[in-house]
Protein backbone atom coordinates (compact mmCIF):
# COMPACT_ATOMS: atom_id res chain seq x y z
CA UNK A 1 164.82 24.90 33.89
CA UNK A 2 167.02 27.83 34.05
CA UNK A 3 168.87 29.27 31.26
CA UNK A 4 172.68 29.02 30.72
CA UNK A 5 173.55 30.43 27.42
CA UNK A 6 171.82 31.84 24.73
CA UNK A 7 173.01 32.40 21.18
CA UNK A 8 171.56 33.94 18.22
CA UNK A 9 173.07 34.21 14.38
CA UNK A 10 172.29 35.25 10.68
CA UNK A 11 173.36 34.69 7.71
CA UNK A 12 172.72 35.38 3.79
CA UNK A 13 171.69 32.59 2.25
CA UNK A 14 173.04 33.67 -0.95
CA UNK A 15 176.23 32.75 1.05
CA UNK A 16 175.78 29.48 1.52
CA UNK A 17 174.82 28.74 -1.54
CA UNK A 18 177.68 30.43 -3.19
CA UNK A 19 179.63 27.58 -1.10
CA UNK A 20 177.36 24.76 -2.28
CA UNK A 21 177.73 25.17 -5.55
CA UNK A 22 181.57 26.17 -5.69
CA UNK A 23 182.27 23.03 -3.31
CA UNK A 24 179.27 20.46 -3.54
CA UNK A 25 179.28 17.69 -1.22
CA UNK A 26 182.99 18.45 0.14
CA UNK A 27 181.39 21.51 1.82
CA UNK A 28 177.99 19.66 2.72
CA UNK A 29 179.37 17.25 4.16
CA UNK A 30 181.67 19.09 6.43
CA UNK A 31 179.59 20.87 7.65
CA UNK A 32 176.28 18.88 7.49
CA UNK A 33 175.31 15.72 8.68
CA UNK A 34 173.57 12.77 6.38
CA UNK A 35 169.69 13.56 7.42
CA UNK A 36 170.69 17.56 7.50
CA UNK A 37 171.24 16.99 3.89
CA UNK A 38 168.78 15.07 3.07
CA UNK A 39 166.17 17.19 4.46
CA UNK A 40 167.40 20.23 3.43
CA UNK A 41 168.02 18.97 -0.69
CA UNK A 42 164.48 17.49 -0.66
CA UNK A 43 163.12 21.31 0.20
CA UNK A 44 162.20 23.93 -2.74
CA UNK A 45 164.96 26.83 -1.83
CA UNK A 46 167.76 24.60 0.19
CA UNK A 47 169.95 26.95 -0.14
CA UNK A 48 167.61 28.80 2.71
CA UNK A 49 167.42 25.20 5.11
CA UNK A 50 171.22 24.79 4.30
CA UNK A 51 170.85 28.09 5.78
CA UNK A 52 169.09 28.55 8.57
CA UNK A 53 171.25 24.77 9.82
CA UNK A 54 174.14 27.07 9.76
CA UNK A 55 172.96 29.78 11.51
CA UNK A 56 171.51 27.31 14.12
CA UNK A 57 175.03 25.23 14.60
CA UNK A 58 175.97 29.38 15.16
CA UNK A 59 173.66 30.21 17.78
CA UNK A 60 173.95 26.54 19.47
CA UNK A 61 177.76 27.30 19.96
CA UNK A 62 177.11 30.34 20.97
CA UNK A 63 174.71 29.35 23.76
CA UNK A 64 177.45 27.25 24.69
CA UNK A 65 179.90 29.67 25.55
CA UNK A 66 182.69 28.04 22.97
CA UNK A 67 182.19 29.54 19.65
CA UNK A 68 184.33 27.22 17.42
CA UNK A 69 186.73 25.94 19.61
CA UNK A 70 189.29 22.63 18.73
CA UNK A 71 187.35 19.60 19.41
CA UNK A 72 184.14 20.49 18.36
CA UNK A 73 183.31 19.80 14.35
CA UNK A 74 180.14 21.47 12.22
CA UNK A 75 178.26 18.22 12.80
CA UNK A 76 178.58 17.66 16.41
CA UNK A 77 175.82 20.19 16.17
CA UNK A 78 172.49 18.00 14.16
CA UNK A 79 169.56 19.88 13.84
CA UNK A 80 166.34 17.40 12.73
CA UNK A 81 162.98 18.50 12.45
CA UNK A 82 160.30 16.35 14.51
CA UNK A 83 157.58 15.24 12.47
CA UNK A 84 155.48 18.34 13.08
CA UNK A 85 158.12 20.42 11.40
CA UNK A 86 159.87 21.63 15.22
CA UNK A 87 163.40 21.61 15.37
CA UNK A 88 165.40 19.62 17.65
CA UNK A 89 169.26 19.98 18.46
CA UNK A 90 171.35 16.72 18.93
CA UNK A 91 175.15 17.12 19.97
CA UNK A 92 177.62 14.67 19.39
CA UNK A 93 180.77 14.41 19.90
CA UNK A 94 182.67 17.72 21.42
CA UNK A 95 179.53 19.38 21.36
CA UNK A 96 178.54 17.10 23.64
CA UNK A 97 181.18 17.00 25.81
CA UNK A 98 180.87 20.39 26.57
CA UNK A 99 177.35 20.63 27.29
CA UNK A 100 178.25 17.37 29.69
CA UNK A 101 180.51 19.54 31.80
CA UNK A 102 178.45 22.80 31.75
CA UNK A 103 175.33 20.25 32.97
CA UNK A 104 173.16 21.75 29.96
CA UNK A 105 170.43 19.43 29.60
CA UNK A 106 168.77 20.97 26.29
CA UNK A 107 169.27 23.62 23.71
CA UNK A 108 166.25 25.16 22.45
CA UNK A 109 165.92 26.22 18.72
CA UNK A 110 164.65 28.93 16.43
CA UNK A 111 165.04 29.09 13.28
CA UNK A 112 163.55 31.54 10.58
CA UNK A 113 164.14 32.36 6.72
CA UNK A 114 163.23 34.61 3.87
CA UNK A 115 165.09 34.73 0.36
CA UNK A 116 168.04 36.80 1.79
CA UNK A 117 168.61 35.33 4.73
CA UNK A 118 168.14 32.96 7.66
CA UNK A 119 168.16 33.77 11.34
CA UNK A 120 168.35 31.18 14.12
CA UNK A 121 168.16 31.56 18.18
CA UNK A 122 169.01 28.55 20.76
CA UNK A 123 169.11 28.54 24.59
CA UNK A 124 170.96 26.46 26.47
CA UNK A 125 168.92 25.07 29.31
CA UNK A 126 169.97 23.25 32.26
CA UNK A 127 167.63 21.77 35.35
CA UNK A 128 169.40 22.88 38.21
């Protein structure tokens, strides 16, 4: 696998959940997708999973080369946990598209938090 992109981001997690609670679900789900939520508003502290699921979509863009670019919306980067607690990144959508044409075949995911704030890291990796 060789690596095409890498991206890294942080971000206060008071932030984010100044934004929760002044907007609620309009915010969450804008950004979020349905099992993002979920998992993050069945966790003690959300506000630091809410979090670090920004600072991943971040860092996954990143590693992509776009940033936030028309045709690519906050949830056409997922970020679900496998059943050991691991993260996994799913595109959809533009996301998708993009990794398509750059022949990325995964994006690798970190993701840390504290009380202040959360910190994520993704590669994108292709096989060629």
């Amino acid at each position: 696998m060789n690596i095409i992109g890498i991206g890294t981001d942080i971000i206060e997690c008071e932030r984010i959940e100044r934004m929760v609670l002044r907007h609620g679900s309009h915010f969450t789900d804008r950004v979020f997708t349905e099992q993002e939520i979920r998992y993050c508003t069945d966790r003690k502290s959300s506000d630091q999973h809410f979090a670090g699921r920004w600072a991943a979509k971040e860092a996954v863009l990143k590693a992509l080369g776009t940033g936030w670019i028309s045709g690519i919306a906050w949830t056409d980067v997922e970020v679900i946990n496998e059943s050991g607690g691991m993260p996994r990144v799913h595109l959809h959508g533009g996301a998708a598209q993009i990794a398509g044409e750059k022949q990325i075949s995964e994006i690798q995911i970190s993701i840390s938090h504290c009380k202040s704030h959360a910190v994520a890291f993704a590669a994108a990796l292709c096989e060629t």
